[in-house]
Protein backbone atom coordinates (compact mmCIF):
# COMPACT_ATOMS: atom_id res chain seq x y z
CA UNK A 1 150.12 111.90 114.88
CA UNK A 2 149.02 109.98 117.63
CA UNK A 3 147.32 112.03 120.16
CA UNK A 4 147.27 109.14 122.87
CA UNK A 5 150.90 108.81 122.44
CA UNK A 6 151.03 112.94 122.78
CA UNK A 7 148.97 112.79 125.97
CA UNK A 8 151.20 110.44 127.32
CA UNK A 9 153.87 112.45 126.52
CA UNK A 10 152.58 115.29 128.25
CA UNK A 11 151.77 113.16 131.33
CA UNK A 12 155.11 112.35 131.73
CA UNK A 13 155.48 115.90 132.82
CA UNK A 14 153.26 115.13 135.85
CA UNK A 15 149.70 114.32 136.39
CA UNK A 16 147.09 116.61 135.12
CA UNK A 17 143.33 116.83 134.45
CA UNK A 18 141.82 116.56 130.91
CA UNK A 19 140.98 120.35 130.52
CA UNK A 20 144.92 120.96 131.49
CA UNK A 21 146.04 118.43 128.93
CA UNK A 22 144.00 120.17 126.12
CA UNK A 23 145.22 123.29 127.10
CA UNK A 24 148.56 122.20 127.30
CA UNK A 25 148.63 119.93 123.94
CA UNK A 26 146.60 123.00 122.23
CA UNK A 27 149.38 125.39 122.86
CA UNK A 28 152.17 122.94 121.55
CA UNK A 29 150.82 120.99 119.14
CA UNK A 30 147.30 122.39 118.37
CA UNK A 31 147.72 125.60 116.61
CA UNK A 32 146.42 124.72 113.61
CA UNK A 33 144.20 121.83 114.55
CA UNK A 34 142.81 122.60 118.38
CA UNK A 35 142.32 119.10 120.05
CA UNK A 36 138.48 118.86 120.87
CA UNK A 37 137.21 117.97 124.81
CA UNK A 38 135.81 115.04 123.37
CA UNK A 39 138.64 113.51 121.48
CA UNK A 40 140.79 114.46 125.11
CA UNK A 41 138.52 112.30 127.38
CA UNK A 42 137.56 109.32 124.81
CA UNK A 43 141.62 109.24 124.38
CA UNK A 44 141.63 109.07 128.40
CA UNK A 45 139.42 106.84 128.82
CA UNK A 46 140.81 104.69 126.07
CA UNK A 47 144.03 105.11 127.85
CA UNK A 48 142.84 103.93 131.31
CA UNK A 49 141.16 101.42 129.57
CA UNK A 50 144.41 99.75 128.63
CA UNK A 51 146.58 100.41 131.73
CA UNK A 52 148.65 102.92 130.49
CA UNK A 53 147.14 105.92 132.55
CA UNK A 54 145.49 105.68 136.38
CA UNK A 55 143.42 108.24 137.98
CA UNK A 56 145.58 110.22 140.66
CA UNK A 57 143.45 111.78 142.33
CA UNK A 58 140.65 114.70 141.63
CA UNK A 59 140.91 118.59 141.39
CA UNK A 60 137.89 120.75 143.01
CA UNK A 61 136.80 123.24 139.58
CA UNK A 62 134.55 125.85 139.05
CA UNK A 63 132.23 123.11 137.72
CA UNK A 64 131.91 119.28 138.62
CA UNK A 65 135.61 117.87 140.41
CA UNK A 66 138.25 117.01 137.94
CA UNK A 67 140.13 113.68 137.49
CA UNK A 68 144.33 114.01 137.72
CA UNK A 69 145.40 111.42 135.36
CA UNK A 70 149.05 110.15 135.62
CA UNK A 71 151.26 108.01 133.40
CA UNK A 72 151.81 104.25 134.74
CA UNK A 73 154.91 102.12 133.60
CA UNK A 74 153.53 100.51 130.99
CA UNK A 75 152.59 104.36 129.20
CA UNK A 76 156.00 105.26 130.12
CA UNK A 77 157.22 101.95 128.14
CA UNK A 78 154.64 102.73 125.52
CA UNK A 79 155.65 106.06 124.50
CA UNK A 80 159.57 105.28 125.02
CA UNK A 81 158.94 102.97 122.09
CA UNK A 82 156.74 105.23 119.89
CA UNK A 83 159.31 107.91 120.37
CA UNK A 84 162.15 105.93 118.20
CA UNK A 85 159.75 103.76 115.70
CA UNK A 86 160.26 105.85 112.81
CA UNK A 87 157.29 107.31 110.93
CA UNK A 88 156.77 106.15 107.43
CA UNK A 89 158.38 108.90 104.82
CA UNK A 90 154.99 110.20 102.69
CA UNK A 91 156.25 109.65 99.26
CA UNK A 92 153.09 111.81 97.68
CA UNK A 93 153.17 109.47 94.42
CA UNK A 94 149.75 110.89 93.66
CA UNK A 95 149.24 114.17 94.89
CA UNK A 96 146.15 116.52 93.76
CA UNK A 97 149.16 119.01 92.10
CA UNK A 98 150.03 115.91 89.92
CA UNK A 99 147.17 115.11 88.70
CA UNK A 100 146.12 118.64 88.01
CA UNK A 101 148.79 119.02 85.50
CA UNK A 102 148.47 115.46 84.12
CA UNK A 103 144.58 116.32 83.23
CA UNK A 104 145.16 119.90 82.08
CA UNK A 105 147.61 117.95 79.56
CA UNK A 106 145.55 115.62 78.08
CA UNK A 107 142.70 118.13 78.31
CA UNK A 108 144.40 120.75 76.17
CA UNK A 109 144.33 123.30 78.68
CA UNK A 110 147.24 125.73 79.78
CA UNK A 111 149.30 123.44 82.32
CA UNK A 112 151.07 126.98 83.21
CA UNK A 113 148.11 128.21 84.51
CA UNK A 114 147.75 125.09 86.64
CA UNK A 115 151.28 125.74 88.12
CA UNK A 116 151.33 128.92 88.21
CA UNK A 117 148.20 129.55 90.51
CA UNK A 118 149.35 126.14 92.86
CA UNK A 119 152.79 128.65 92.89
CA UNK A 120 150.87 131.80 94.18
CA UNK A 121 149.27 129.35 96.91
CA UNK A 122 152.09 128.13 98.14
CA UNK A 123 154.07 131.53 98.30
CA UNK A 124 151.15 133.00 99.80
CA UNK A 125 151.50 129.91 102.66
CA UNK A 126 155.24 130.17 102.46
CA UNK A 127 154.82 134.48 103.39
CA UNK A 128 152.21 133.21 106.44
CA UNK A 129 154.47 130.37 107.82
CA UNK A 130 157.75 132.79 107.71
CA UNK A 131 155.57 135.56 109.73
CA UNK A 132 154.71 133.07 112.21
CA UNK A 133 157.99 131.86 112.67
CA UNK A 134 159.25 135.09 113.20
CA UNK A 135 157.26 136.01 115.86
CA UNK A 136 156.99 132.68 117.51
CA UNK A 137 159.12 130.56 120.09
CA UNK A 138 161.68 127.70 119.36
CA UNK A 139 158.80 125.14 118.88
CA UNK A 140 156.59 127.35 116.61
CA UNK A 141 159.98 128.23 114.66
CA UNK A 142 160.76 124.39 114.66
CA UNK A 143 156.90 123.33 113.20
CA UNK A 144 156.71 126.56 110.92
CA UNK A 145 160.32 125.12 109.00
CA UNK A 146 158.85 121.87 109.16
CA UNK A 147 156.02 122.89 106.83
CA UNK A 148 158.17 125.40 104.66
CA UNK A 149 160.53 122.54 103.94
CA UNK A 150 157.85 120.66 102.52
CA UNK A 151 156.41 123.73 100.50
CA UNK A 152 159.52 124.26 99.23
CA UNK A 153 160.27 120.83 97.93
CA UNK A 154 156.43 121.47 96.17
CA UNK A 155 157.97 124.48 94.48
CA UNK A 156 160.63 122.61 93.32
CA UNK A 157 158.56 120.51 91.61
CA UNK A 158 156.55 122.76 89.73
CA UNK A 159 159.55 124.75 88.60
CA UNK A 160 161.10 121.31 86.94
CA UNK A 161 157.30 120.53 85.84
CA UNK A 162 156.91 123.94 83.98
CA UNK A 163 160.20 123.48 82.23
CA UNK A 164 159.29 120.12 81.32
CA UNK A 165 155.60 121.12 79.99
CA UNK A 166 156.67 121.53 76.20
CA UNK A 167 157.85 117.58 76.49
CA UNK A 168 154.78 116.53 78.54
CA UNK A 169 152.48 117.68 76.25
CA UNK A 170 153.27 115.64 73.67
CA UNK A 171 152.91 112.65 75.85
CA UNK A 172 149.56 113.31 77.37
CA UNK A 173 148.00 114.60 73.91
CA UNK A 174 147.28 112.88 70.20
């Protein structure tokens, strides 16, 4: 994700002061993965930098004043667009999972094992992100199905990968 393009986002709310914007990007999109202070102001700065944020002004803190930043035209124009370019689809042609079971193959270990422990991981995630959504808002529920969409596509693919092992075998070993 783009975290200039979220920023902007956010701005188009109204203007607001680095600290605000990590707190505010932290509690919709940063759950998981806080945003650091760091990666907030270098993004600003990069921002300003490029005309798509001005400084509007300055906050008194408990510390040193804080800048308001606010969205110009050309941010507004900027994240219009990245809103409907479509994201690549991740087509996962070699994920980790894969090549687990391809090497336990040729190796002559128990593939089952393989898939059956990546299985207990994912249920275990699968338990976690269900909890969450249950106790979360509309946006947590909307992320937390995001994720259990995916897991559940993974679990698909180990159940047709264990009832393919038999055949697989013999193509991976000799």
């Amino acid at each position: 994700m783009s975290i200039g393009h979220a920023l902007l986002g956010l701005l188009e709310t109204g203007p607001r002061h680095g600290y605000d914007l990590k707190r505010v990007y932290d509690e919709r999109f940063g759950q998981d993965r806080p945003l650091a202070y760091g990666q907030v102001y270098s993004t600003l700065s990069r921002l300003l930098r490029n005309g798509l944020v001005e400084e509007s002004g300055v906050e008194p803190g408990g510390g040193p004043e804080r800048k308001r930043y606010a969205i110009t035209d050309a941010g507004v124009t900027d994240v219009s667009e990245w809103l409907v370019t479509p994201e690549s689809p991740q087509t996962y042609l070699q994920s980790a999972m894969y090549t687990k079971v391809v090497l336990a193959l040729m190796s002559g270990r128990d593939a089952n094992e393989v898939l059956d422990a990546q299985r207990t991981a994912h249920l275990k995630s699968m338990r976690e992100l269900t909890s969450r959504k249950q106790g979360g808002d509309l946006t947590d529920q909307l992320i937390c199905d995001h994720a259990l969409f995916h897991l559940e596509a993974d679990l698909r693919w180990l159940e047709l990968t264990a009832a393919r092992l038999s055949e697989l075998g013999g193509q991976f070993t000799g």
